[in-house]
N, C-alpha and C. Protein backbone atom coordinates (compact mmCIF):
# COMPACT_ATOMS: atom_id res chain seq x y z
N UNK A 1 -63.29 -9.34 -40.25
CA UNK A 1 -63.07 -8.54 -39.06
C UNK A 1 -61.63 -8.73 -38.58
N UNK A 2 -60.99 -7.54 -37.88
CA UNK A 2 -59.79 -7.59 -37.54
C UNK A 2 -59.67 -8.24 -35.65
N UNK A 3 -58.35 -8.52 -35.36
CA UNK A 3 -58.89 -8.76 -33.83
C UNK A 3 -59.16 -7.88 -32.96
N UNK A 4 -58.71 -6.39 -33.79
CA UNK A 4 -59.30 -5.84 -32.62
C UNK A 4 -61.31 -5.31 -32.45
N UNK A 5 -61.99 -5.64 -33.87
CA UNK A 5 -63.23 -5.56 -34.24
C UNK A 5 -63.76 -6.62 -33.57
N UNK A 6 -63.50 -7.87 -33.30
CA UNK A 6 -63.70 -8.97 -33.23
C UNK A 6 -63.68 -8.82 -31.36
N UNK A 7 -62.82 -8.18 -30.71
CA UNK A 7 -62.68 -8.10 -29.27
C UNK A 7 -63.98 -6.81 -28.93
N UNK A 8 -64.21 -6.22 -30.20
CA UNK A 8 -64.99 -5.34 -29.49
C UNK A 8 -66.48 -5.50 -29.75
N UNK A 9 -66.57 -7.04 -30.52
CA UNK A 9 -67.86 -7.17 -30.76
C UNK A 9 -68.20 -8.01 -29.30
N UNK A 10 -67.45 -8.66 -28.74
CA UNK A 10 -67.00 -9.56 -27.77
C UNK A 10 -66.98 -8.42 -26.46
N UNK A 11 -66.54 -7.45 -26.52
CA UNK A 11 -67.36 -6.77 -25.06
C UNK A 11 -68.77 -6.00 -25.46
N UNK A 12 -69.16 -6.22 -26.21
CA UNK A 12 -70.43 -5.72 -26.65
C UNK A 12 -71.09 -6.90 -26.26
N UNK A 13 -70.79 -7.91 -26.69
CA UNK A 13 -71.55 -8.88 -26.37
C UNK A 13 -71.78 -9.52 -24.77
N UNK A 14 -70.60 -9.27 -23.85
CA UNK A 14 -70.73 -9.47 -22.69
C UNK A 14 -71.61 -7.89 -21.95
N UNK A 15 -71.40 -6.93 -22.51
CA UNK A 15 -72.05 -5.85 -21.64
C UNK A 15 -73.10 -6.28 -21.79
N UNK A 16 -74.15 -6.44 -22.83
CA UNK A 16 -75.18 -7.15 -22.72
C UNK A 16 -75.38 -7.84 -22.15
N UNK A 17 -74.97 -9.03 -21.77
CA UNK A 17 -75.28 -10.35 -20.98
C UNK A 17 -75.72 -9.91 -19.60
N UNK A 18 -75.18 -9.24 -19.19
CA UNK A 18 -75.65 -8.53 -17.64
C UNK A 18 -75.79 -9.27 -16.74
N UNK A 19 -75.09 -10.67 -16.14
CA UNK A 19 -76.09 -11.51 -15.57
C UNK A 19 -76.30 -11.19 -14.37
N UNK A 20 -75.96 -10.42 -13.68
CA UNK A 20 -76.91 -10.13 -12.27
C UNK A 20 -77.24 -8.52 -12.36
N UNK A 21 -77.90 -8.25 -13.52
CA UNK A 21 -78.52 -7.30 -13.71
C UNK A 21 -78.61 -5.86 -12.92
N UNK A 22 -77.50 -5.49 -13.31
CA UNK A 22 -76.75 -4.12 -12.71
C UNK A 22 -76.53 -3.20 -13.47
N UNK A 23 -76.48 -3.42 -15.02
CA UNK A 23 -76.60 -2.58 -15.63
C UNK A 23 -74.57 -2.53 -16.58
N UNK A 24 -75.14 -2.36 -17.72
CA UNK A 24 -73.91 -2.52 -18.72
C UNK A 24 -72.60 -1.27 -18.05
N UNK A 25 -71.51 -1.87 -18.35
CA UNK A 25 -70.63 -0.77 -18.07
C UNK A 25 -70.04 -1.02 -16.50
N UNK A 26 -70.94 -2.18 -15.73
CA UNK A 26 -70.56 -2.36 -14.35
C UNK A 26 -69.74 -3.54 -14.18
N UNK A 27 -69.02 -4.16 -15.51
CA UNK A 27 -68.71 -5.58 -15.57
C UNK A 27 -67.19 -4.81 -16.07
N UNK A 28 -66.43 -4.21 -16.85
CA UNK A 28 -64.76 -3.74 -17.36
C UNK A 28 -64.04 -4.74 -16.51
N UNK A 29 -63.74 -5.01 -15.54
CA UNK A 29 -62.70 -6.27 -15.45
C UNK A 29 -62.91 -7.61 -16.03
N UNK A 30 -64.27 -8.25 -15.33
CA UNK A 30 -64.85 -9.49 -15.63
C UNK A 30 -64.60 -9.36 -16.90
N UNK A 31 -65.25 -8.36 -18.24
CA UNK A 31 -65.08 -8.30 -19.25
C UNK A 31 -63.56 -8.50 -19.82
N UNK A 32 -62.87 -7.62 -19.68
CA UNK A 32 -61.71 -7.99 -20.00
C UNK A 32 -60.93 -9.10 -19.93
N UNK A 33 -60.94 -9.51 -18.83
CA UNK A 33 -60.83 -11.29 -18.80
C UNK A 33 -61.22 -12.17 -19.15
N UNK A 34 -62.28 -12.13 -19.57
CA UNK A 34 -63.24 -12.90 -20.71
C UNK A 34 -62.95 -12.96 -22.14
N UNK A 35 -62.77 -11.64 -22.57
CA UNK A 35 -62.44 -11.61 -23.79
C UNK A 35 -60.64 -11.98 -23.92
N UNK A 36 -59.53 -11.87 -22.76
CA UNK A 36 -58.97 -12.44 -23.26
C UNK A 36 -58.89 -14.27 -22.80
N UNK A 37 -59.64 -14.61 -22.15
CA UNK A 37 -60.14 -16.27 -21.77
C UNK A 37 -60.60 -16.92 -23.49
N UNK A 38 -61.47 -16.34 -24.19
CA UNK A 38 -61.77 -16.54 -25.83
C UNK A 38 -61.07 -16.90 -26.28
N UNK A 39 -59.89 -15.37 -26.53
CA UNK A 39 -58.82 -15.27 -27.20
C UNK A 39 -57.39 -16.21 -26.76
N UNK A 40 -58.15 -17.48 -25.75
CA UNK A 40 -57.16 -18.50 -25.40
C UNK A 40 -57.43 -19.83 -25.49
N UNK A 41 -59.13 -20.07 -25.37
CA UNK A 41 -59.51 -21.38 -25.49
C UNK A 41 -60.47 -21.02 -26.64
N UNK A 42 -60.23 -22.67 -26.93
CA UNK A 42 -61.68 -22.60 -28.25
C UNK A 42 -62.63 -23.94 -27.97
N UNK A 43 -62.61 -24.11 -26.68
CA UNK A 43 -63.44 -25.42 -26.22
C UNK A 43 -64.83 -24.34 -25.38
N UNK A 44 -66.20 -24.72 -25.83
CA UNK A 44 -66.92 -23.92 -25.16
C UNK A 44 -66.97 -24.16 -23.92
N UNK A 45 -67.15 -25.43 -23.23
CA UNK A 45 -67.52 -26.05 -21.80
C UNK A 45 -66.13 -25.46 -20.65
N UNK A 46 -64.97 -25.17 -21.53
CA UNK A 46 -63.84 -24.90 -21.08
C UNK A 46 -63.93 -23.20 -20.99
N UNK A 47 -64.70 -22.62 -21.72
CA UNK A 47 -64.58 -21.15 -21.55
C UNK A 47 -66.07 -20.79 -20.70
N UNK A 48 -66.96 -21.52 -20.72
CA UNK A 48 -67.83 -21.55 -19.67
C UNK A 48 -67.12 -21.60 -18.49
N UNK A 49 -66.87 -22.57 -17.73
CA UNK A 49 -66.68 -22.85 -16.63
C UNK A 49 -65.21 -21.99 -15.97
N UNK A 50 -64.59 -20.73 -17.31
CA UNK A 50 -63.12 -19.71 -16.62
C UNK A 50 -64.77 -18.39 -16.53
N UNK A 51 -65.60 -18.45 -17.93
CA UNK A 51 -66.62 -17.22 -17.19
C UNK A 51 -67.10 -17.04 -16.06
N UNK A 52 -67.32 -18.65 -15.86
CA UNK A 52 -68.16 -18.86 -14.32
C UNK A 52 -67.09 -18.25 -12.86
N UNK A 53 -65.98 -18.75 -13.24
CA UNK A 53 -65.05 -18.72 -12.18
C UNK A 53 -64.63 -17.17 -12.31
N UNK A 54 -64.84 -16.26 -13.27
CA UNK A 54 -64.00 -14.87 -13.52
C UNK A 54 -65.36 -14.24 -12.52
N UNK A 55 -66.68 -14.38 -12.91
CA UNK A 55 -67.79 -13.60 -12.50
C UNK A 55 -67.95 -14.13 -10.93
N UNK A 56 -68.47 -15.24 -10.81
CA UNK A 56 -67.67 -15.93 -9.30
C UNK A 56 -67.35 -15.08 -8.31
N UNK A 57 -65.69 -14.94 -9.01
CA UNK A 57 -65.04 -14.38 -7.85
C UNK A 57 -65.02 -13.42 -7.98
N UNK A 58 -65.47 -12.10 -8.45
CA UNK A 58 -65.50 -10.76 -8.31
C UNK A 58 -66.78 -10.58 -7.63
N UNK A 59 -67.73 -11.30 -7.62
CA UNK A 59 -69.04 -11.11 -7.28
C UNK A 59 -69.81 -11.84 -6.55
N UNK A 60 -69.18 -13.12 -6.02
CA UNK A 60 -69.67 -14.05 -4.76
C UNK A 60 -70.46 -14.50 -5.32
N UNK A 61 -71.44 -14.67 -6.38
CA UNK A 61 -72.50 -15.02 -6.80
C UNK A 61 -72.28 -16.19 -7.76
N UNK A 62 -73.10 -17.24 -7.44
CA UNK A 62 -73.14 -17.99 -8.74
C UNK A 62 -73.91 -17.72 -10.01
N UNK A 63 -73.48 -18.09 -11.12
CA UNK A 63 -73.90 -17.93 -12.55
C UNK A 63 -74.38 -19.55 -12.53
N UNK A 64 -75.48 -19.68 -13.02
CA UNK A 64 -75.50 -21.55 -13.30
C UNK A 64 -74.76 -21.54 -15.27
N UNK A 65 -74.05 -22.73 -14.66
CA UNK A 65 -73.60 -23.26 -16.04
C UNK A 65 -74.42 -23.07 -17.41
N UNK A 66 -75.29 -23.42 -17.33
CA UNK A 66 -76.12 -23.38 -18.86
C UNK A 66 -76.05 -21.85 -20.01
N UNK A 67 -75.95 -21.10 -18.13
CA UNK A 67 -76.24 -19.26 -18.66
C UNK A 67 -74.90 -18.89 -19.11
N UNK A 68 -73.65 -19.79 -18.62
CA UNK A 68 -72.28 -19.78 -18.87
C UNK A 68 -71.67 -20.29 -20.09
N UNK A 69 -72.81 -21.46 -20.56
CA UNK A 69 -72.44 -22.42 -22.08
C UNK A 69 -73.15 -21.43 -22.74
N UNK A 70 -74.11 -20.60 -22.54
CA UNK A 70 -74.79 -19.73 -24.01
C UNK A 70 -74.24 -19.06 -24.40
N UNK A 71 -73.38 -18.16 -23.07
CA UNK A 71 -72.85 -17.03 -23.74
C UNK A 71 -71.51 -17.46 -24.00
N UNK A 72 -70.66 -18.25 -23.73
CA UNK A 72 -69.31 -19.07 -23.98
C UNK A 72 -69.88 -19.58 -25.50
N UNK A 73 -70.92 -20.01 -25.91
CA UNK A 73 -71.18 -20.08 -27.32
C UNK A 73 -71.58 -18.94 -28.42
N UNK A 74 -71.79 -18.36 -27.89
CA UNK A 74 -71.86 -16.51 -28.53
C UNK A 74 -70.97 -15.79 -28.69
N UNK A 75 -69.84 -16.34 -27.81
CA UNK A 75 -68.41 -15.57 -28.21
C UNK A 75 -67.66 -16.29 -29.09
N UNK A 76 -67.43 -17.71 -28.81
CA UNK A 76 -66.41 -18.30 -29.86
C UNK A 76 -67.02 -17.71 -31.10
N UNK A 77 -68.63 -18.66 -31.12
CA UNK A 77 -68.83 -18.03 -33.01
C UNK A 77 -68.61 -16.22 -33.11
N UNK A 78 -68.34 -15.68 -32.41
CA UNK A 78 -67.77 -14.20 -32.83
C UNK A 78 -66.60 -14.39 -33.45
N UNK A 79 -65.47 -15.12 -32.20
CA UNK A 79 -64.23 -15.24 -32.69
C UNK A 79 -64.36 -15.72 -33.78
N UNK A 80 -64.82 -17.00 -34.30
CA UNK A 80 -64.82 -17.71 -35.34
C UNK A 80 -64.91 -17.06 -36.42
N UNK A 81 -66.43 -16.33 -36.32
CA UNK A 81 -66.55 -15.73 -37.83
C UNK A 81 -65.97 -14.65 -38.02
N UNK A 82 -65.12 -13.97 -36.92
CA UNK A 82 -64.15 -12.70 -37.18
C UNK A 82 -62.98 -13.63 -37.97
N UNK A 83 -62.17 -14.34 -37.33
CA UNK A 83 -61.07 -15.16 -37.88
C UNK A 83 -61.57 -15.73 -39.81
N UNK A 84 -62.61 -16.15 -39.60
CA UNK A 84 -63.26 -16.57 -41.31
C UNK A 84 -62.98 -15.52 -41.99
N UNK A 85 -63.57 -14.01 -41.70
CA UNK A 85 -63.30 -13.36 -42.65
C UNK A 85 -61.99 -12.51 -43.32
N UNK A 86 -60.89 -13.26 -42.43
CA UNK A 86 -59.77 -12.70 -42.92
C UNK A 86 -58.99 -13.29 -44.04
């Protein structure tokens, strides 16, 4: 996968996530900042806790951590296995 295949499996994968369930397509900033937060760290606990803080503050709401380490682990191995196959 190229990076830009690899970024778009990575907002695919956050539109899904939905976490306060509003419906895909209502997240384009949070998203975007996320995917480039990935495309900067490769520590999961470390890209958890910029998701937590990106969704946070656009949305007053807390995310609990755990829901923040799953999907912070669903993206690196994207990145990862996009980067493998080059």
């Amino acid at each position: 996968m190229n990076n830009q295949e690899v970024n778009l499996e990575l907002v695919r994968i956050l539109n899904e996530w939905d976490p306060f369930k509003i419906g895909e397509g209502n997240y384009d900033p949070e998203i975007a900042d996320c995917v480039y937060a990935v495309q900067e760290l490769d520590n999961r606990e470390d890209l958890a806790a910029e998701i937590q803080k990106i969704y946070e503050f656009s949305f007053e709401e807390f995310i609990p951590m755990e829901d923040c380490l799953s999907i912070s682990t669903k993206l690196l191995l994207t990145k990862e296995n996009g980067s493998c196959s080059l």
